[in-house]
Protein backbone atom coordinates (compact mmCIF):
# COMPACT_ATOMS: atom_id res chain seq x y z
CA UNK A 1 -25.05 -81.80 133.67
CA UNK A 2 -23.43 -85.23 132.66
CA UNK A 3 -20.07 -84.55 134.47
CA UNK A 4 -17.90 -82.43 137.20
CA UNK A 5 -13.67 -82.14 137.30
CA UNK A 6 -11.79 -80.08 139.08
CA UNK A 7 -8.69 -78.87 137.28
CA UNK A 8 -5.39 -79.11 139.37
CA UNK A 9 -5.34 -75.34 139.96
CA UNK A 10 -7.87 -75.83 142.15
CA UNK A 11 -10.56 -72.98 141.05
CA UNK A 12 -11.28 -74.26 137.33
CA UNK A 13 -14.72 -76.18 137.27
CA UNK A 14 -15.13 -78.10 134.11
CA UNK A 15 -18.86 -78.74 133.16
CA UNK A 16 -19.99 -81.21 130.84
CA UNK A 17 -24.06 -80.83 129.77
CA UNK A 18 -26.51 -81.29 127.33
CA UNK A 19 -27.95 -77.83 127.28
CA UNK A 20 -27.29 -74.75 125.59
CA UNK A 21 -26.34 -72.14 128.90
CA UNK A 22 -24.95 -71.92 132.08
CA UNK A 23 -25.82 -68.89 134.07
CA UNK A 24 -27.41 -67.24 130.64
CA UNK A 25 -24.04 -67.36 128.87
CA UNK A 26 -23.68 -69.37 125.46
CA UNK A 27 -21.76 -72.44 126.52
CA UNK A 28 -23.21 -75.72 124.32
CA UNK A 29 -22.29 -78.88 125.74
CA UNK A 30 -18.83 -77.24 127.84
CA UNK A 31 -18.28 -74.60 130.48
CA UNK A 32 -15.42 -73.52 132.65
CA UNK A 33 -16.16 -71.84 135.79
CA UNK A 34 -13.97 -70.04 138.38
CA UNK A 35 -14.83 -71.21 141.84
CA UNK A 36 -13.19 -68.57 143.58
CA UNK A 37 -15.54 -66.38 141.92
CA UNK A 38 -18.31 -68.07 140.78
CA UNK A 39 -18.23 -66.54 137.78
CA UNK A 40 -18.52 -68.31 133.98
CA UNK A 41 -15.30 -68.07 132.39
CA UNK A 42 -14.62 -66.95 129.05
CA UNK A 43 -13.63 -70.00 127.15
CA UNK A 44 -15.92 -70.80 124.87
CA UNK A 45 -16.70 -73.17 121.56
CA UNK A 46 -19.62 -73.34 118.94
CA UNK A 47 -18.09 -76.78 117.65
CA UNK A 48 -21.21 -78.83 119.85
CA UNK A 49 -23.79 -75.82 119.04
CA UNK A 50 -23.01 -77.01 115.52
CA UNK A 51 -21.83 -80.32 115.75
CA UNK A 52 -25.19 -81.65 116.92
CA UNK A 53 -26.55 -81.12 113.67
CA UNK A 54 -24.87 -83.98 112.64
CA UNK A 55 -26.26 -86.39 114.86
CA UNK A 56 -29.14 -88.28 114.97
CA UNK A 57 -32.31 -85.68 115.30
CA UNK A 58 -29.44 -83.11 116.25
CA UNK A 59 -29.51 -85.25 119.93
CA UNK A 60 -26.04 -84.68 120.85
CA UNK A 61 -25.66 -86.76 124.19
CA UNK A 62 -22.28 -85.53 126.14
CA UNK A 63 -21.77 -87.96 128.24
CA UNK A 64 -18.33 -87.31 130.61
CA UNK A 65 -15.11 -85.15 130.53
CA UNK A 66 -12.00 -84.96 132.50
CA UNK A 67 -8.85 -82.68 132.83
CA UNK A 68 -5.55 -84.31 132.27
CA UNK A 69 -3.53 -84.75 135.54
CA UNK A 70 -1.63 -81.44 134.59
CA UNK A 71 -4.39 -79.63 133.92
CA UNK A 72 -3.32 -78.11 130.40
CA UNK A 73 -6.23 -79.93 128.40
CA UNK A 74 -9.28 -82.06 128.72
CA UNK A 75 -11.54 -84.77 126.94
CA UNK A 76 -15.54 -84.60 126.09
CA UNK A 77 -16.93 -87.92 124.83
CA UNK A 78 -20.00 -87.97 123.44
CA UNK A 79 -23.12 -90.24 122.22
CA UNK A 80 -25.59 -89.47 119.43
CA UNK A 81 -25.44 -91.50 116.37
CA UNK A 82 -22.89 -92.00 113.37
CA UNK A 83 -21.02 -88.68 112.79
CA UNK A 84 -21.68 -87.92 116.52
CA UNK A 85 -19.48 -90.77 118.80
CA UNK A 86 -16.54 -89.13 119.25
CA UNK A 87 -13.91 -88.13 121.98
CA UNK A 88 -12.58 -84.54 121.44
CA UNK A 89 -9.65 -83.16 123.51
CA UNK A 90 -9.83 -78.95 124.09
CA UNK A 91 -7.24 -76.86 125.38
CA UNK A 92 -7.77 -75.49 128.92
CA UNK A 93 -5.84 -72.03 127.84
CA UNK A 94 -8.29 -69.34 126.65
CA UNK A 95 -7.63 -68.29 123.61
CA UNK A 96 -8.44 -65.80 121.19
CA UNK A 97 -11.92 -66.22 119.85
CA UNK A 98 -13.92 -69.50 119.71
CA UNK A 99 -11.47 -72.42 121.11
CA UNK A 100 -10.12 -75.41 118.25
CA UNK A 101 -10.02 -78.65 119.37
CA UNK A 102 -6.29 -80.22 119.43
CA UNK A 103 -7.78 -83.90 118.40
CA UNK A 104 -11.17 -85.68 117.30
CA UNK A 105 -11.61 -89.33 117.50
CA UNK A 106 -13.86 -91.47 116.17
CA UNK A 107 -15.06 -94.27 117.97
CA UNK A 108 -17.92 -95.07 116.01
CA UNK A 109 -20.47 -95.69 119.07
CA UNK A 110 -21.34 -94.22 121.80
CA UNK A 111 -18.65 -93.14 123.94
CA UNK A 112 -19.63 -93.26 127.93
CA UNK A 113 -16.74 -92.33 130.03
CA UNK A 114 -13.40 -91.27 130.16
CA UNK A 115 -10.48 -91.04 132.46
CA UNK A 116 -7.33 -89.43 132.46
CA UNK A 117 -3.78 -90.77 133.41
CA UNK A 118 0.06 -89.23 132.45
CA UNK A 119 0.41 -91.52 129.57
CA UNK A 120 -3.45 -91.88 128.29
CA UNK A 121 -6.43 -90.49 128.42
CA UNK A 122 -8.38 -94.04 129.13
CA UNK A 123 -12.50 -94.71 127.39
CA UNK A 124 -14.90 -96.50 127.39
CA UNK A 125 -17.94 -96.97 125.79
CA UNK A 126 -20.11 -99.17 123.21
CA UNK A 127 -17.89 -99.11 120.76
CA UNK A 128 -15.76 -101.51 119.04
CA UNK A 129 -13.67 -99.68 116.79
CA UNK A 130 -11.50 -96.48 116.55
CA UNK A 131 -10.01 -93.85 114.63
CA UNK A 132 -7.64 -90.69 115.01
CA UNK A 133 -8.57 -88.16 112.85
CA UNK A 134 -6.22 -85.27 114.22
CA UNK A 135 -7.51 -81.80 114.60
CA UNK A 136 -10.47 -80.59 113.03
CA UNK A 137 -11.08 -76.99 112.69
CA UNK A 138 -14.77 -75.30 113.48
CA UNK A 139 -15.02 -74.34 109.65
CA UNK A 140 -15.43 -77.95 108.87
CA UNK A 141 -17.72 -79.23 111.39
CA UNK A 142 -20.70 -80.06 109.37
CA UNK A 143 -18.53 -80.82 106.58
CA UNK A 144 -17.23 -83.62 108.74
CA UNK A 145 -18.72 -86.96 107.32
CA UNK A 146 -16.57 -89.87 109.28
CA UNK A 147 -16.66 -93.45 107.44
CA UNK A 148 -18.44 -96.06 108.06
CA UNK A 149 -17.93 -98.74 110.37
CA UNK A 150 -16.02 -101.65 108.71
CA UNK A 151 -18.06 -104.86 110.15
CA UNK A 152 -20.75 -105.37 112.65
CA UNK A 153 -19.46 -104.67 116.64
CA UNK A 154 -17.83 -107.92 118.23
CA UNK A 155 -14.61 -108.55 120.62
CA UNK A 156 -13.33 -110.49 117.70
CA UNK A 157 -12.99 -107.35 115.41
CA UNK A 158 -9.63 -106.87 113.94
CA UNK A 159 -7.57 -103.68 112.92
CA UNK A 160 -8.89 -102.53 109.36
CA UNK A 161 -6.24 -100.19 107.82
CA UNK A 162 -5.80 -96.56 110.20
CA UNK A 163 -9.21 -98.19 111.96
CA UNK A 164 -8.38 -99.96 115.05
CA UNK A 165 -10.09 -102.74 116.84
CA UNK A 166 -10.40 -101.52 120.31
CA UNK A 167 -13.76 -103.26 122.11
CA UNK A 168 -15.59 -101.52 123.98
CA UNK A 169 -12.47 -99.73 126.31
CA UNK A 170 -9.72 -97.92 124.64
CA UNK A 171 -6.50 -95.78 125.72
CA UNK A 172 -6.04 -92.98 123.49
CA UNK A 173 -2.93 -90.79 122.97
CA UNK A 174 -3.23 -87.86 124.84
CA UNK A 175 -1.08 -85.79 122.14
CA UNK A 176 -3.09 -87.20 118.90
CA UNK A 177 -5.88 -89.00 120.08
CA UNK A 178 -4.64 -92.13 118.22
CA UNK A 179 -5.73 -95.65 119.89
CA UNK A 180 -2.47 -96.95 121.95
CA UNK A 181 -1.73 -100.49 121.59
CA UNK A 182 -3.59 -101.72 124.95
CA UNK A 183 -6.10 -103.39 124.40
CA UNK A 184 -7.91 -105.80 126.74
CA UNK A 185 -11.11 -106.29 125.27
CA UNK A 186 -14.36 -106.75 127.49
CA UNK A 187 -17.08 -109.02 127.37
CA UNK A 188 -19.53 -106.23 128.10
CA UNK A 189 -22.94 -105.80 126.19
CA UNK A 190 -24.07 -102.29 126.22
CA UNK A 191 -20.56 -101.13 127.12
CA UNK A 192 -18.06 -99.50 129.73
CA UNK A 193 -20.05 -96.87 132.17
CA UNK A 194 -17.40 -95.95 134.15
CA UNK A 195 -13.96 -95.23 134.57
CA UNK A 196 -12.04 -93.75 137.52
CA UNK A 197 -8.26 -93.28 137.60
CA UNK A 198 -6.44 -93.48 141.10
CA UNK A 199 -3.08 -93.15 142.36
CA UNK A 200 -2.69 -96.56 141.99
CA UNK A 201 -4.44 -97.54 138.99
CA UNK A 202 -7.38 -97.22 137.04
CA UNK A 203 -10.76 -98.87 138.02
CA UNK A 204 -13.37 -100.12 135.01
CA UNK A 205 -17.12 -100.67 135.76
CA UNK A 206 -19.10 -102.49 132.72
CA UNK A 207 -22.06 -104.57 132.26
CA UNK A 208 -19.83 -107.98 131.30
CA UNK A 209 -17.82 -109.81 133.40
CA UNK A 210 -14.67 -110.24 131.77
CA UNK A 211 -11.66 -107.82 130.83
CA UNK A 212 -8.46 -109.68 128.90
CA UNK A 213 -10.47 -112.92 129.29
CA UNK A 214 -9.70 -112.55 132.79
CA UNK A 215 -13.03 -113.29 135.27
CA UNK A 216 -13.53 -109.96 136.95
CA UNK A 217 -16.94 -109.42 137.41
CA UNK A 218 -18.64 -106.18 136.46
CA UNK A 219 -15.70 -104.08 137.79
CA UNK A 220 -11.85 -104.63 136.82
CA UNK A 221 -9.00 -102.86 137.88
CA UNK A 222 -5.52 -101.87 135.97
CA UNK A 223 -2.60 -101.30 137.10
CA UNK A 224 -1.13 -98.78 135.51
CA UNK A 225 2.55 -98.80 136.49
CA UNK A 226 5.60 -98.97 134.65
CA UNK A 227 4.84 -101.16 131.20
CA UNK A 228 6.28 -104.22 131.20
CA UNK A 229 8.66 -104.45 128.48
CA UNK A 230 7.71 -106.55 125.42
CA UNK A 231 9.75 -110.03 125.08
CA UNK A 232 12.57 -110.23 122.73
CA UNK A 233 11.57 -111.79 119.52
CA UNK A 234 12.35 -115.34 119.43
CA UNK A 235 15.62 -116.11 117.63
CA UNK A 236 16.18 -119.71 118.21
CA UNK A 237 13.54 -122.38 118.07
CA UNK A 238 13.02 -124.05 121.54
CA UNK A 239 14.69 -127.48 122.02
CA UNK A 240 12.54 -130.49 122.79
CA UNK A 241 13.16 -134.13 123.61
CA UNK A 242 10.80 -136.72 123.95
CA UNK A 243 11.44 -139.18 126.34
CA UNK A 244 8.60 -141.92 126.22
CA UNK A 245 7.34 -142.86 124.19
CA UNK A 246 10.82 -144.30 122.69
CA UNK A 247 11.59 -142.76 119.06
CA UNK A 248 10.25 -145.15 116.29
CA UNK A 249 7.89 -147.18 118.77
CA UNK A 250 4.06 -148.20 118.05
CA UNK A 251 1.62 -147.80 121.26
CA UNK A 252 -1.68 -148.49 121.59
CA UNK A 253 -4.56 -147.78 124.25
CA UNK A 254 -4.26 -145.25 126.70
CA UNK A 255 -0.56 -143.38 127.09
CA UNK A 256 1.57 -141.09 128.60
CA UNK A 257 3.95 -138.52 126.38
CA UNK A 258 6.73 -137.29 128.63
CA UNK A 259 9.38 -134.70 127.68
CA UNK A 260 11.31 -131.31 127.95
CA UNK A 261 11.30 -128.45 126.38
CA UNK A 262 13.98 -125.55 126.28
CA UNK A 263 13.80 -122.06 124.71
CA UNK A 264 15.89 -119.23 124.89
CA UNK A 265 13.11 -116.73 125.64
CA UNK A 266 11.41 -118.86 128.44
């Protein structure tokens, strides 16, 4: 058993494992368990009893899931080679029959935690690019083939068509599973092991030190309030005088330039 969350209800257990049972009922990789009655609970996929097939030596590695705050849906990242680094958001509902996935994304490495917020369901990993595929249905699991990473891992990958450069930490739409546009970048070597949201933000653990450039150590936090608006473009050039040395003049040796500078945008 990789990881434990509690849905908002209260009673629903979510399980995340690398086996194929939980008290002798078919559950691969995900279970959902009522705690008021210790029972198993219905819901049920095949998608990891088949999907592991695809990875290397069929050694599908979950790694960690977590309900959204309101409870309606979850995410199950995952380790295990190529076709198998993915996160893949499930409804919480049971449904009729086997349960479809509302998103698969592929993050082409191994995916290591997640974390949920309102606005994003946040990852990390070792994994330096990513890619919203929408929802796949069970009939095409193994049909599945992915594409290949464009360029070796780095934090100075760039966005290569619908792939985008996200290194090592991503936030991922929690309606599509498409990479949002934050993205800090890490310093980090194996990856991102942890991630924890909290009232007040969202903390990071990793094996780097930096997040954004900024010296954090091996744990960062985010604040995750309101997003700061994005600046205006800028319309007008700033304005800049110099005042020494005079216009025109010839210096030599050691000097000083002094000025200002004006802009409409700050």
């Amino acid at each position: 058993v990789k990881s434990l969350d509690l849905n908002v209800d209260g009673r629903t257990l979510l399980v995340a494992h690398n086996s194929l049972y939980v008290a002798g009922e078919s559950r691969t990789g995900v279970a959902l368990i009522d705690i008021a009655t210790n029972s198993v609970l219905p819901w049920q996929t095949d998608w990891y009893l088949q999907s592991r097939l695809n990875c290397a030596g069929a050694r599908l590695a979950i790694r960690d899931a977590e309900f959204s705050p309101d409870g309606s849906r979850f995410v199950v990242v995952e380790k295990g080679g190529g076709r198998c680094d993915k996160s893949i958001a499930w409804p919480t509902a049971d449904g009729p029959g086997l349960e479809e996935n509302l998103w698969v994304t592929q993050m082409f490495d191994s995916v290591l935690a997640v974390g949920a917020a309102d606005n994003a369901f946040y990852v990390g990993g070792h994994f330096c690019y990513v890619r919203a595929m929408g929802a796949i249905p069970f009939t095409r699991v193994l049909e599945d083939p992915g594409v290949a990473k464009p360029t070796a891992c780095s934090n100075k990958v760039v966005d290569v068509g619908d792939i985008k450069a996200r290194y090592q930490i991503a936030a991922l739409d929690p309606n599509t599973g498409a990479p949002l546009d934050w993205n800090p970048t890490t310093t980090s070597v194996i990856g991102s092991y942890d991630i924890e949201i909290t009232p007040r933000g969202m903390l990071h653990g990793m094996d780097g030190d930096r997040v954004a450039w900024i010296n954090t150590g091996r744990f960062s936090f985010h604040d995750l309030g309101t997003p700061t608006p994005p600046a205006p473009p800028l319309d007008t050039p700033p304005v800049v005088s110099i005042e020494a040395p005079a216009s025109d003049a010839t210096v030599s040796g050691r000097f000083r330039i002094s000025g200002m500078a004006f802009d409409d945008v700050a």
